[in-house]
C-alpha atoms as a PDB file:
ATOM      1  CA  UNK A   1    -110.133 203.627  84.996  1.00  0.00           C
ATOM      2  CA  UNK A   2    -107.242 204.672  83.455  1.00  0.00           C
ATOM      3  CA  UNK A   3    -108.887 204.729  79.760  1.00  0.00           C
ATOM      4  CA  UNK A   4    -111.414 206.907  81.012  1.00  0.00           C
ATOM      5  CA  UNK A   5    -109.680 209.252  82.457  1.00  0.00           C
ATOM      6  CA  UNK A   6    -107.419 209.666  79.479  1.00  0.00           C
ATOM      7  CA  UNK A   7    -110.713 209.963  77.239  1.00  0.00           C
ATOM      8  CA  UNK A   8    -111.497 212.898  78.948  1.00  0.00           C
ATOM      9  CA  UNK A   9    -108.448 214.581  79.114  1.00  0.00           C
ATOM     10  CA  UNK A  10    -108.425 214.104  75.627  1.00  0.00           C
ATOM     11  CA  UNK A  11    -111.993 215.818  75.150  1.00  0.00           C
ATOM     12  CA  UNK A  12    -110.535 218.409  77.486  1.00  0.00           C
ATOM     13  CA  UNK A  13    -107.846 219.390  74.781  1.00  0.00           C
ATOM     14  CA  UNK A  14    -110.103 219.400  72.038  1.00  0.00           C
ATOM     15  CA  UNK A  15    -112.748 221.297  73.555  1.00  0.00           C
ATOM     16  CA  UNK A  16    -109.840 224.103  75.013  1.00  0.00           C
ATOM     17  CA  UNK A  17    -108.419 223.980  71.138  1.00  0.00           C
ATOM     18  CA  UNK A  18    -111.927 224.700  69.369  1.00  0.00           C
ATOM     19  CA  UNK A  19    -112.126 227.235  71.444  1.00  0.00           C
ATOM     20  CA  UNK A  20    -108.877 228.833  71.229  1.00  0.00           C
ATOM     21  CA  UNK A  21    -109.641 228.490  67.482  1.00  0.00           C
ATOM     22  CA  UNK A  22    -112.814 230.720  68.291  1.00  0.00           C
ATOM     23  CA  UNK A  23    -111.273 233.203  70.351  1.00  0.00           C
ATOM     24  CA  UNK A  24    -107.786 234.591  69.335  1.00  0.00           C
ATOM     25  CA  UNK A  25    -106.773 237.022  67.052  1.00  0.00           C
ATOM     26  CA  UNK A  26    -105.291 236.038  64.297  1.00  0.00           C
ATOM     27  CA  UNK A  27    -103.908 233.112  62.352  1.00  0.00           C
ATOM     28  CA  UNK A  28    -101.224 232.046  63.772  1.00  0.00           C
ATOM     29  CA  UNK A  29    -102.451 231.987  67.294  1.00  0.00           C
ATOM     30  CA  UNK A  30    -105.092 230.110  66.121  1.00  0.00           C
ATOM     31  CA  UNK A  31    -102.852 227.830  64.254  1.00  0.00           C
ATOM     32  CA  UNK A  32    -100.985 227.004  67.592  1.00  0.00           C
ATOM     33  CA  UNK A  33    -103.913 226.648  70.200  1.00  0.00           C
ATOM     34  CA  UNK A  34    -105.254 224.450  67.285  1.00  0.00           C
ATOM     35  CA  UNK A  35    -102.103 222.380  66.621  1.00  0.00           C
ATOM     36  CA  UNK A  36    -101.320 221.932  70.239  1.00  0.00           C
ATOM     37  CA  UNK A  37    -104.371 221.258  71.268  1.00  0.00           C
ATOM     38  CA  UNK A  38    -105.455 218.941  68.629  1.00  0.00           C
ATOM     39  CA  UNK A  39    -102.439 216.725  68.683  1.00  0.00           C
ATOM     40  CA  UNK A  40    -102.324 215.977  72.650  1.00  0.00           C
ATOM     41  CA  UNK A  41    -106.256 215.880  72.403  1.00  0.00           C
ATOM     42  CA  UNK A  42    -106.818 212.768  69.690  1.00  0.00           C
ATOM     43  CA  UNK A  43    -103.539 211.181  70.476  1.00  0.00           C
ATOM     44  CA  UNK A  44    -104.843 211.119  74.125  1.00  0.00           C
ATOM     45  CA  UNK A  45    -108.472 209.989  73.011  1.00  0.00           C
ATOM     46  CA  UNK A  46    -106.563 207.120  70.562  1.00  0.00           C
ATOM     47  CA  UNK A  47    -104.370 205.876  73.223  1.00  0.00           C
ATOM     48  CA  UNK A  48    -107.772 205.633  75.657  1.00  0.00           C
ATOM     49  CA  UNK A  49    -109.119 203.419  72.590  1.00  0.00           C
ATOM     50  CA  UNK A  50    -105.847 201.414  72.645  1.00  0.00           C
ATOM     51  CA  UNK A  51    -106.176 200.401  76.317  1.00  0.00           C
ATOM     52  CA  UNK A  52    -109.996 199.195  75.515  1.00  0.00           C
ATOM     53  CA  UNK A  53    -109.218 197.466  72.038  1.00  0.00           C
ATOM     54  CA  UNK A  54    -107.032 194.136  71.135  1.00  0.00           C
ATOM     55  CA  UNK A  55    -103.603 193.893  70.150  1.00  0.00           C
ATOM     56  CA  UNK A  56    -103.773 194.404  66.304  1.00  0.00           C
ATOM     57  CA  UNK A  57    -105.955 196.907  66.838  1.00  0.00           C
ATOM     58  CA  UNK A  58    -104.298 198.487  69.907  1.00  0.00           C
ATOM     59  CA  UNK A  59    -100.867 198.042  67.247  1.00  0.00           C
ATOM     60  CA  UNK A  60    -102.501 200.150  64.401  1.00  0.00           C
ATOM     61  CA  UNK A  61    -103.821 203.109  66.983  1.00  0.00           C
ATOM     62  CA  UNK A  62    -100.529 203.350  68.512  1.00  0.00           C
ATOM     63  CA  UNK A  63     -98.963 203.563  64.448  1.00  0.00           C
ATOM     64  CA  UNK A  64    -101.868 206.623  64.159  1.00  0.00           C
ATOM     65  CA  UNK A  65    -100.658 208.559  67.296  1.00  0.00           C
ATOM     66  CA  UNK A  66     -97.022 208.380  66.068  1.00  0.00           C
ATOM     67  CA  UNK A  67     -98.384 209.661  62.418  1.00  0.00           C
ATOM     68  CA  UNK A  68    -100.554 212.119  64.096  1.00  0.00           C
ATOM     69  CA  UNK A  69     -97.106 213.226  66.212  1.00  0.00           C
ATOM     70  CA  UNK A  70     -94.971 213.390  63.244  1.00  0.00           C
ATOM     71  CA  UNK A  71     -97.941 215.232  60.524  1.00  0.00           C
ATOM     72  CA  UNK A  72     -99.601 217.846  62.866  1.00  0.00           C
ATOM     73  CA  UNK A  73     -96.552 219.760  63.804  1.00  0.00           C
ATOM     74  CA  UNK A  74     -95.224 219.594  60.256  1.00  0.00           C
ATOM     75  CA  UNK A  75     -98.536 220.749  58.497  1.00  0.00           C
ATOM     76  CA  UNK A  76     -98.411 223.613  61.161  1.00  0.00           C
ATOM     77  CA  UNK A  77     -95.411 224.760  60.487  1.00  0.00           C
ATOM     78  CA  UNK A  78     -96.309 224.981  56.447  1.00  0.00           C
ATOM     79  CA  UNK A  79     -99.981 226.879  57.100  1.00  0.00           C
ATOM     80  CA  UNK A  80     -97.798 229.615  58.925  1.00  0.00           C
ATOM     81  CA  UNK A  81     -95.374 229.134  56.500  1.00  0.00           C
ATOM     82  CA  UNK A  82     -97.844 229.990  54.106  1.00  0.00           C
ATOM     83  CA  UNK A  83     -99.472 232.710  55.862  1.00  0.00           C
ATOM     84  CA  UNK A  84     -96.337 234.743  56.342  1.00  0.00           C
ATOM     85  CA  UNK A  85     -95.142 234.575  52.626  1.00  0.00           C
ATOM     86  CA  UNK A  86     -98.538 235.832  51.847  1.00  0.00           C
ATOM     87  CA  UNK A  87     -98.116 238.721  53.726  1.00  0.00           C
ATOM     88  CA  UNK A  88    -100.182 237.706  56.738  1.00  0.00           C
ATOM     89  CA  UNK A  89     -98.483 239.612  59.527  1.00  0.00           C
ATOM     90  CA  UNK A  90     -98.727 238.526  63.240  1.00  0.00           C
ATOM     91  CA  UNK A  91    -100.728 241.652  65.583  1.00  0.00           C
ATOM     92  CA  UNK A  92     -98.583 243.616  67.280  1.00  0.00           C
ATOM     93  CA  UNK A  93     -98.446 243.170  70.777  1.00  0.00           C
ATOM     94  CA  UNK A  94    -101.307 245.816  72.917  1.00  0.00           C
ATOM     95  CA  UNK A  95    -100.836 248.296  75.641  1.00  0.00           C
ATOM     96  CA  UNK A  96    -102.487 248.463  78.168  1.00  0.00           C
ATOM     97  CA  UNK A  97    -103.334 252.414  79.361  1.00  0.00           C
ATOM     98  CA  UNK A  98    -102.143 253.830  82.623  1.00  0.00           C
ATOM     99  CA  UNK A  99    -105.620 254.159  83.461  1.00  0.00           C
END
């Protein structure tokens, strides 16, 4: 019971992180929705895999999640890294009219 429900709180994170990918505004609001997302999504979806699997292969999913921890945040912070030395400037914040 407890793999299944943490299979599809995984698909819940991807699915919310595709479509935050689809519908904010620029890069690096994508690049977070994404990153977020992404890394509580599959590291929930590997550990439901873990609980269903044997113990060498339980061993090597739980190594993944802990590389997919350490990687995802760090290649995030490098694409917006990136971005901003290319001159790739976050939008301004909008205002909403008085009307």
């Amino acid at each position: 019971m407890i793999s299944i429900i943490t299979l599809f709180g995984g698909l819940f994170f991807l699915f919310v992180g595709a479509l935050g990918l689809l519908r904010l505004p620029d890069v690096y609001n994508r690049l977070h929705a994404t990153t977020k997302c992404d890394t509580l999504g599959a590291g929930l979806v590997l550990f439901s895999l873990a609980l269903q699997s044997n113990l060498t292969v339980s061993i090597r999913l739980t190594l993944l999640i802990i590389f997919i921890l350490i990687t995802n945040p760090t290649a995030a912070h490098l694409i917006a890294r990136a971005a901003f030395k290319s001159g790739i400037v976050p939008i301004e914040k909008r205002r909403v009219s008085d009307e």
